[in-house]
PDB file of N, CA and C in Angstrom:
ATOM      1  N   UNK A   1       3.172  -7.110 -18.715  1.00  0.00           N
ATOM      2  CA  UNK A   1       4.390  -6.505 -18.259  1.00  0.00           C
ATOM      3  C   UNK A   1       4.782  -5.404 -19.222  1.00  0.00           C
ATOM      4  N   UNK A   2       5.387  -4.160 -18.528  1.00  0.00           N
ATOM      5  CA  UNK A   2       5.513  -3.214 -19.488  1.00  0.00           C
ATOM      6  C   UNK A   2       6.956  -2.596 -19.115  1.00  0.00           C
ATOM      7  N   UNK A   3       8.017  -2.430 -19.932  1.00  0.00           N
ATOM      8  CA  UNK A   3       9.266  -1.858 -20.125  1.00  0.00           C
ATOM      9  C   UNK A   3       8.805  -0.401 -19.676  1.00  0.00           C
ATOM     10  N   UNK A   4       9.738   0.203 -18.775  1.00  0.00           N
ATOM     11  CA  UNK A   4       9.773   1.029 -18.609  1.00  0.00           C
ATOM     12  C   UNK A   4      11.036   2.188 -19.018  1.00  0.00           C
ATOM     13  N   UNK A   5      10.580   2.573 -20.115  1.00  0.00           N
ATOM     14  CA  UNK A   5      11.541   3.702 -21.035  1.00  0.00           C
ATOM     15  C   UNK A   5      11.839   4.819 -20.833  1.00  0.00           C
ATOM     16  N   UNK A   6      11.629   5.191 -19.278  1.00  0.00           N
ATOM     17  CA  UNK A   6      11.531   6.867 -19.007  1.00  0.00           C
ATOM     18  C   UNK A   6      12.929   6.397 -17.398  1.00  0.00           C
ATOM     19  N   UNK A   7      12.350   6.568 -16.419  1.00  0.00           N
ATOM     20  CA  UNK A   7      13.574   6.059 -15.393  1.00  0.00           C
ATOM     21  C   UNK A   7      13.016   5.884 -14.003  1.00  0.00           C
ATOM     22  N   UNK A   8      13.990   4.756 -13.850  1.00  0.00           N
ATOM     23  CA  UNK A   8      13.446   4.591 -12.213  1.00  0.00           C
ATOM     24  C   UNK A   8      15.049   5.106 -11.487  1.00  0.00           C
ATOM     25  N   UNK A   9      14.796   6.167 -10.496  1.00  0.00           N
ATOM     26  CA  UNK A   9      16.341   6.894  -9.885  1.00  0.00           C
ATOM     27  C   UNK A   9      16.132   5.895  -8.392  1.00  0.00           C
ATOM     28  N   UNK A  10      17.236   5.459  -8.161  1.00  0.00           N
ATOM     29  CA  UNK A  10      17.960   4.870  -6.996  1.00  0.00           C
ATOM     30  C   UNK A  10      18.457   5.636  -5.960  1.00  0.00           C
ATOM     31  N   UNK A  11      18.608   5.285  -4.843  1.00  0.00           N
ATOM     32  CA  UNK A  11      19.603   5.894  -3.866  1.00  0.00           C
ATOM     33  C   UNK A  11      20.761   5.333  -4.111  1.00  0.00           C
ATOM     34  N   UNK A  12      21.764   6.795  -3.503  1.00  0.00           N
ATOM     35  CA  UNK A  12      23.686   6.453  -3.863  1.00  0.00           C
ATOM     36  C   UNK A  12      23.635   4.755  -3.341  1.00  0.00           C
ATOM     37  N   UNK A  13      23.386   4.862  -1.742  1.00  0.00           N
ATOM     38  CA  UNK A  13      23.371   4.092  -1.111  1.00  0.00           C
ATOM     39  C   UNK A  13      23.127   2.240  -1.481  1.00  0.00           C
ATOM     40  N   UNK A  14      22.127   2.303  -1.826  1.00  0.00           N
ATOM     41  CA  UNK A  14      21.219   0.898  -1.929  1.00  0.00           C
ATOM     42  C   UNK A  14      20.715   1.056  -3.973  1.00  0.00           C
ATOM     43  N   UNK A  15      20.573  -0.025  -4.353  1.00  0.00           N
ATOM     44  CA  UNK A  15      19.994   0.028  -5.397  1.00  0.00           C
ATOM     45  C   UNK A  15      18.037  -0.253  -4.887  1.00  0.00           C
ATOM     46  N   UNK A  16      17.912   0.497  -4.343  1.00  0.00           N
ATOM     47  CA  UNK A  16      16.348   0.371  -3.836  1.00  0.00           C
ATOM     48  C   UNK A  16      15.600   1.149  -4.836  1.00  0.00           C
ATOM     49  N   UNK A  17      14.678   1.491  -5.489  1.00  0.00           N
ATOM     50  CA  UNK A  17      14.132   2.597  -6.334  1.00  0.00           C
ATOM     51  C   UNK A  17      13.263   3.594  -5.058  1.00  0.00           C
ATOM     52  N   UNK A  18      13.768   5.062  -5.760  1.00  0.00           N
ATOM     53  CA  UNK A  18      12.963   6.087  -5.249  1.00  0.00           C
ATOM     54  C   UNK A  18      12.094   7.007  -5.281  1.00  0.00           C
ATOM     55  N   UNK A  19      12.327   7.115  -6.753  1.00  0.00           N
ATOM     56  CA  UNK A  19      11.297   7.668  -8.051  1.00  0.00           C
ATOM     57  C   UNK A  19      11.184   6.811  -9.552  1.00  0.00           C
ATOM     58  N   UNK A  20      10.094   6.792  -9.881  1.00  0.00           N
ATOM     59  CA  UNK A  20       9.523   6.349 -11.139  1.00  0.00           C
ATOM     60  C   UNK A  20       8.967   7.119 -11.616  1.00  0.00           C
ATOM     61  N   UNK A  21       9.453   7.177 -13.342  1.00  0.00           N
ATOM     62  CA  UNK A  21       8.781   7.857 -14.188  1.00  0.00           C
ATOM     63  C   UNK A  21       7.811   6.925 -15.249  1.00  0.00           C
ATOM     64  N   UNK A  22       6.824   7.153 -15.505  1.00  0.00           N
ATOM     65  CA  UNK A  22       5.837   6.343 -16.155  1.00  0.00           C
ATOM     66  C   UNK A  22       4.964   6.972 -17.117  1.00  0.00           C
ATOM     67  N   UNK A  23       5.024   6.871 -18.277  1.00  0.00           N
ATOM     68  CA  UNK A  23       3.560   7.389 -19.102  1.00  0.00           C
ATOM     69  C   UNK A  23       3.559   9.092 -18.585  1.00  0.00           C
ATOM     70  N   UNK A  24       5.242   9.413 -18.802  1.00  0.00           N
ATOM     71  CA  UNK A  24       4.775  11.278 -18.069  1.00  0.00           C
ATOM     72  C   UNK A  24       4.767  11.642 -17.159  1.00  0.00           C
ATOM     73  N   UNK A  25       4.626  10.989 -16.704  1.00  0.00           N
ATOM     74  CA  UNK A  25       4.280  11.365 -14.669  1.00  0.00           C
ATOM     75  C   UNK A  25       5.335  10.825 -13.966  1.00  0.00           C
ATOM     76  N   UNK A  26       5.552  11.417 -12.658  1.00  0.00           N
ATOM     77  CA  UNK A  26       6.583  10.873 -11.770  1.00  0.00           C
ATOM     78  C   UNK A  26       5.911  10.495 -10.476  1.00  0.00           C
ATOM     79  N   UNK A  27       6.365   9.667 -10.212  1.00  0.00           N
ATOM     80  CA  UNK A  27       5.694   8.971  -8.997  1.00  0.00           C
ATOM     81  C   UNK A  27       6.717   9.016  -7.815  1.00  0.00           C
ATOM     82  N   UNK A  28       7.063   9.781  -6.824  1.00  0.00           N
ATOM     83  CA  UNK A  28       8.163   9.447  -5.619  1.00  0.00           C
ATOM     84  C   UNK A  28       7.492   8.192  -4.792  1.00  0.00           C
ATOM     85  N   UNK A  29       8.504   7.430  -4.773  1.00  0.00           N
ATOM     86  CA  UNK A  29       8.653   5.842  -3.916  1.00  0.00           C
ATOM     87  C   UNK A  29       8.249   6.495  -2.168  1.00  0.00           C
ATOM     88  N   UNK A  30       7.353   6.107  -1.988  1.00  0.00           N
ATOM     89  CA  UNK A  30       7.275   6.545  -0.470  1.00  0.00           C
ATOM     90  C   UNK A  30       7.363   5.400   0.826  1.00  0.00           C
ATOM     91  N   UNK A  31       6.874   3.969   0.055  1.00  0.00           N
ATOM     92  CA  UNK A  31       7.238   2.786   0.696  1.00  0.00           C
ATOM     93  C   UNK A  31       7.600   1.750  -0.209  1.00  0.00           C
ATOM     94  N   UNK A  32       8.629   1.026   0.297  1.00  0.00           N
ATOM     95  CA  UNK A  32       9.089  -0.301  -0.665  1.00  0.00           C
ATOM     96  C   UNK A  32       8.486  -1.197   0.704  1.00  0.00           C
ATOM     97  N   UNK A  33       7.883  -2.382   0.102  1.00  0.00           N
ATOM     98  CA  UNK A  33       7.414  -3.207   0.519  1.00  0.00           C
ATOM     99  C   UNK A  33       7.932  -4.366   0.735  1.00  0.00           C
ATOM    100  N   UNK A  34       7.591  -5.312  -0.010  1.00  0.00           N
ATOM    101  CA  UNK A  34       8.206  -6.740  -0.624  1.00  0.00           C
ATOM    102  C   UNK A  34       9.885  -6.763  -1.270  1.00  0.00           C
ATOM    103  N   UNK A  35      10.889  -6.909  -1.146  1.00  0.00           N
ATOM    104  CA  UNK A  35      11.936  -7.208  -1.956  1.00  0.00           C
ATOM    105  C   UNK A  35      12.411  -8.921  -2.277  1.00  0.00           C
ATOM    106  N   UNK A  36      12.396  -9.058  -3.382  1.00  0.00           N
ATOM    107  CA  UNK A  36      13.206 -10.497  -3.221  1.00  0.00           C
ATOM    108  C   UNK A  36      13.546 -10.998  -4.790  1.00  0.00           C
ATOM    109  N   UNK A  37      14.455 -11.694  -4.969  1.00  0.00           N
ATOM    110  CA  UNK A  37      14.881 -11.812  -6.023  1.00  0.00           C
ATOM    111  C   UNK A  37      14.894 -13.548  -6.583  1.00  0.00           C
ATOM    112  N   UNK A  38      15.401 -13.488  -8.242  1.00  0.00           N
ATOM    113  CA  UNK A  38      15.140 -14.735  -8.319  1.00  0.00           C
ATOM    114  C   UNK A  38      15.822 -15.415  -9.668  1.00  0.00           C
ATOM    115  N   UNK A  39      16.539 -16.182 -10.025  1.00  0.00           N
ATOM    116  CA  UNK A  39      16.831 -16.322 -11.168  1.00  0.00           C
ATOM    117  C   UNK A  39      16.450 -16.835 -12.410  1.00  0.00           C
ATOM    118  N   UNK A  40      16.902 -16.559 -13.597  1.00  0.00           N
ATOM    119  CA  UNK A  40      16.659 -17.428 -15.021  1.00  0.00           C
ATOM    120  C   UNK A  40      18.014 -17.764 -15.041  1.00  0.00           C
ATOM    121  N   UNK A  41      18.479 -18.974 -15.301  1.00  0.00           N
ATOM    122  CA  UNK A  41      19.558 -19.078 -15.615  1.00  0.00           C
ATOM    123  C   UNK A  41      20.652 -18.447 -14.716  1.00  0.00           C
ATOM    124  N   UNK A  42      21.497 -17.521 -15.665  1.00  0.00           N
ATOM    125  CA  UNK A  42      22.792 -16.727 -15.203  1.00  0.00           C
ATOM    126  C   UNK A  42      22.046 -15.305 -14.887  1.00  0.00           C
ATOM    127  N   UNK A  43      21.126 -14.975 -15.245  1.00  0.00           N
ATOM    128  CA  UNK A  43      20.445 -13.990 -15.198  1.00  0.00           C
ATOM    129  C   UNK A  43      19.537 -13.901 -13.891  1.00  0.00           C
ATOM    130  N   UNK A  44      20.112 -12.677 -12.671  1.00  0.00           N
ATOM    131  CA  UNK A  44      19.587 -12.373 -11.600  1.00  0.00           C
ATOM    132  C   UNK A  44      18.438 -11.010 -11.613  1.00  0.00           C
ATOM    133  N   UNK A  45      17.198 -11.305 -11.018  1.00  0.00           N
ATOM    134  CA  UNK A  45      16.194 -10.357 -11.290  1.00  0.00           C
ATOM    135  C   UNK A  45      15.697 -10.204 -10.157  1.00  0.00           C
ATOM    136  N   UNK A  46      15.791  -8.599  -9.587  1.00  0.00           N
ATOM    137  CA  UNK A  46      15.431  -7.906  -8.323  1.00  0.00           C
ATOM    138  C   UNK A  46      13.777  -7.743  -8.381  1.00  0.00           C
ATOM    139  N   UNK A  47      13.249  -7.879  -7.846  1.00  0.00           N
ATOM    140  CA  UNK A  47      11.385  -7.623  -7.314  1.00  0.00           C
ATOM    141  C   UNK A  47      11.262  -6.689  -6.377  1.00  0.00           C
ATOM    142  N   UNK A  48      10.182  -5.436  -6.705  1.00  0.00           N
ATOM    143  CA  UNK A  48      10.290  -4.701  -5.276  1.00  0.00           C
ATOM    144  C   UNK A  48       8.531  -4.127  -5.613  1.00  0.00           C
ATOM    145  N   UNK A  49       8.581  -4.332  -4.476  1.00  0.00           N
ATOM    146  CA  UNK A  49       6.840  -4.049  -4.778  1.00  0.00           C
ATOM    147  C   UNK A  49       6.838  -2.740  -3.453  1.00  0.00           C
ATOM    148  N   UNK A  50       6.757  -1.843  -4.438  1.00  0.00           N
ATOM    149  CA  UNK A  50       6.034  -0.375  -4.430  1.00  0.00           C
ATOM    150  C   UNK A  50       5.175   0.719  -3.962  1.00  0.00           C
ATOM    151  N   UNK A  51       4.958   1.770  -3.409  1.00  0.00           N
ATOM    152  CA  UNK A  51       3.826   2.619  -3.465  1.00  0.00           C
ATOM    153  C   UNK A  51       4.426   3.989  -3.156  1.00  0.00           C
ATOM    154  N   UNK A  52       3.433   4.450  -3.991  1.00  0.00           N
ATOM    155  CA  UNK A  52       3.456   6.306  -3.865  1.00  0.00           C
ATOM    156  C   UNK A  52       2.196   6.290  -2.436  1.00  0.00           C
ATOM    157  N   UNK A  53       1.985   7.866  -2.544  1.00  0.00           N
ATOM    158  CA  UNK A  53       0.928   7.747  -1.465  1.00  0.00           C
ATOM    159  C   UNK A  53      -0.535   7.355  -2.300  1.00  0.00           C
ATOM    160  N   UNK A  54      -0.426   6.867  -3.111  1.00  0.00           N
ATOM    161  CA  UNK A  54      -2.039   6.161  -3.836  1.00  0.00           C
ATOM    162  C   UNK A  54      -1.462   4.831  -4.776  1.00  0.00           C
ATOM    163  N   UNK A  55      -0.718   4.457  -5.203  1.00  0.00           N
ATOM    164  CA  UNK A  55      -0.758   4.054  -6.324  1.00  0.00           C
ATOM    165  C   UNK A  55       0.242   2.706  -5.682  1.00  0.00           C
ATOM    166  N   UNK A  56       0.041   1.537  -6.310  1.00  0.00           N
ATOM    167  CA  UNK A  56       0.658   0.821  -5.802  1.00  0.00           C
ATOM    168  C   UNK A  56       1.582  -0.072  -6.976  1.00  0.00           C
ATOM    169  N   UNK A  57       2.745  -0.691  -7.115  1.00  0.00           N
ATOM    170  CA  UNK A  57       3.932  -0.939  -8.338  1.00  0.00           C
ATOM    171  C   UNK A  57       4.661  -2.140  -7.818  1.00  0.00           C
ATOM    172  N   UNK A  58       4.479  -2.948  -8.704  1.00  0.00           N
ATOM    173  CA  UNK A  58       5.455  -4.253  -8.493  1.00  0.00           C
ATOM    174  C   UNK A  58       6.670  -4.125  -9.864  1.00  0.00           C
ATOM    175  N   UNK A  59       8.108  -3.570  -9.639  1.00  0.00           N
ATOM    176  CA  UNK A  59       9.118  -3.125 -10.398  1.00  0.00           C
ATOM    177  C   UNK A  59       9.686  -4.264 -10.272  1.00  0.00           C
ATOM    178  N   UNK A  60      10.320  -4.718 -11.724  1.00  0.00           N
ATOM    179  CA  UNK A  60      11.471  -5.911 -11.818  1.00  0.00           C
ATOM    180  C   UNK A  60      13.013  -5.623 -12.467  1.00  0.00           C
ATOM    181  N   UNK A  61      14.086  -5.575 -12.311  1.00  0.00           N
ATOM    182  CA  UNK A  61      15.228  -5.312 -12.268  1.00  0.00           C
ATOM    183  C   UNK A  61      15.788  -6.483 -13.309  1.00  0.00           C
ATOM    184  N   UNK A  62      16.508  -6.329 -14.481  1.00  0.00           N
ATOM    185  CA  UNK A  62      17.353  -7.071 -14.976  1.00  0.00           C
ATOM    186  C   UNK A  62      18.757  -6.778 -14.757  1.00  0.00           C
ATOM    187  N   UNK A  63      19.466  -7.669 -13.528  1.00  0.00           N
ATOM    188  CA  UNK A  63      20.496  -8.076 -13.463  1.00  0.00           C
ATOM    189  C   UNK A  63      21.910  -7.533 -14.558  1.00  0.00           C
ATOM    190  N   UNK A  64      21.412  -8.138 -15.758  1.00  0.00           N
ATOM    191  CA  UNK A  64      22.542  -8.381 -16.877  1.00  0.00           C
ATOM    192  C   UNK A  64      21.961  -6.630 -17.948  1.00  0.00           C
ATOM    193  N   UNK A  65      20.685  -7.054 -17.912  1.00  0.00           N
ATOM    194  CA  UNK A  65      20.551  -5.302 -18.925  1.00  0.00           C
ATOM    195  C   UNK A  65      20.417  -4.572 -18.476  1.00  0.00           C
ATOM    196  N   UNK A  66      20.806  -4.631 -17.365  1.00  0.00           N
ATOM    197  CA  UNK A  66      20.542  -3.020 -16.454  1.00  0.00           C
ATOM    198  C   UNK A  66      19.121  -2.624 -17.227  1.00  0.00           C
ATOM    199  N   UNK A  67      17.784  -3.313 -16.789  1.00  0.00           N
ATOM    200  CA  UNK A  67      16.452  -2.730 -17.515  1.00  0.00           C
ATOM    201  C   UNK A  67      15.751  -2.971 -16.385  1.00  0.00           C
ATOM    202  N   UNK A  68      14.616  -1.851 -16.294  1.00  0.00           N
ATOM    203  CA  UNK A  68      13.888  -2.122 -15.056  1.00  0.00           C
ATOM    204  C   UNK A  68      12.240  -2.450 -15.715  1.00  0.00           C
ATOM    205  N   UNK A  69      11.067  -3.416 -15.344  1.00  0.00           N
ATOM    206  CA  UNK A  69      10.353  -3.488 -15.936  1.00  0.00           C
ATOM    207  C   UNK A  69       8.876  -3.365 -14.819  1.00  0.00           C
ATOM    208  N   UNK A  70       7.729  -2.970 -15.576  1.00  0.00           N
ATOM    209  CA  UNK A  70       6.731  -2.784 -14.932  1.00  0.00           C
ATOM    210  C   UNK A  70       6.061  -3.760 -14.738  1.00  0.00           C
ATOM    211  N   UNK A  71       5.494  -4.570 -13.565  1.00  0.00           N
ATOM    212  CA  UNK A  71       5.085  -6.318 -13.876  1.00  0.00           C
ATOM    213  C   UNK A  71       3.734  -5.741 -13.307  1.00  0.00           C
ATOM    214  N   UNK A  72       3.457  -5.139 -12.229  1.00  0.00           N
ATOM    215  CA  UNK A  72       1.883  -5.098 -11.737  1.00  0.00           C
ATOM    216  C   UNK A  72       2.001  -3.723 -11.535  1.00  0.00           C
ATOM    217  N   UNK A  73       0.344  -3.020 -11.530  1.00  0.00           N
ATOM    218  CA  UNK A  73       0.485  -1.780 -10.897  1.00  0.00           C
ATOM    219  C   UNK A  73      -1.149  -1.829 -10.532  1.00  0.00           C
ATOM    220  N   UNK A  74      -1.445  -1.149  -9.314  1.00  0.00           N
ATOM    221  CA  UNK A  74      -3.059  -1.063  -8.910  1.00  0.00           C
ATOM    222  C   UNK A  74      -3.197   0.537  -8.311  1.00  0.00           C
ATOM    223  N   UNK A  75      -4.182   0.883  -7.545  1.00  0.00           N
ATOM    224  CA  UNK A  75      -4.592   1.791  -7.229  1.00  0.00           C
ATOM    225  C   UNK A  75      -5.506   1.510  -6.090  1.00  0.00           C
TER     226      UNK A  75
END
């Protein structure tokens, strides 16, 4: 799993992700797939599994740190 330190931008609308930035590069969200969430404790964590037009991203959401994290990515 890898922290992602650059940004994932949202719509006003929905907290859905629409762009990811990664290692430099920007990736625009072209399909969200999978959503579903799940807890630790008091701590609620969003899942959204991903794709540009090649690249495919399973993004995880911390609830409480507002941190978004990189859990899978393929091609």
């Amino acid at each position: 799993m890898e922290h992602i330190d650059e940004s994932v931008s949202v719509t006003l609308i929905s907290a859905i992700p629409s762009v990811l930035e990664w290692r430099g590069r920007q990736y625009i969200i072209k399909t969200i797939g999978l959503h579903h969430t799940w807890r630790d404790g008091r701590i609620l964590y969003h899942v959204f599994s991903v794709s540009d037009e090649s690249m495919f991203f399973r993004l995880e959401f911390n609830t409480e740190s507002l941190l978004w994290r990189l859990t899978d990515i393929a091609e």
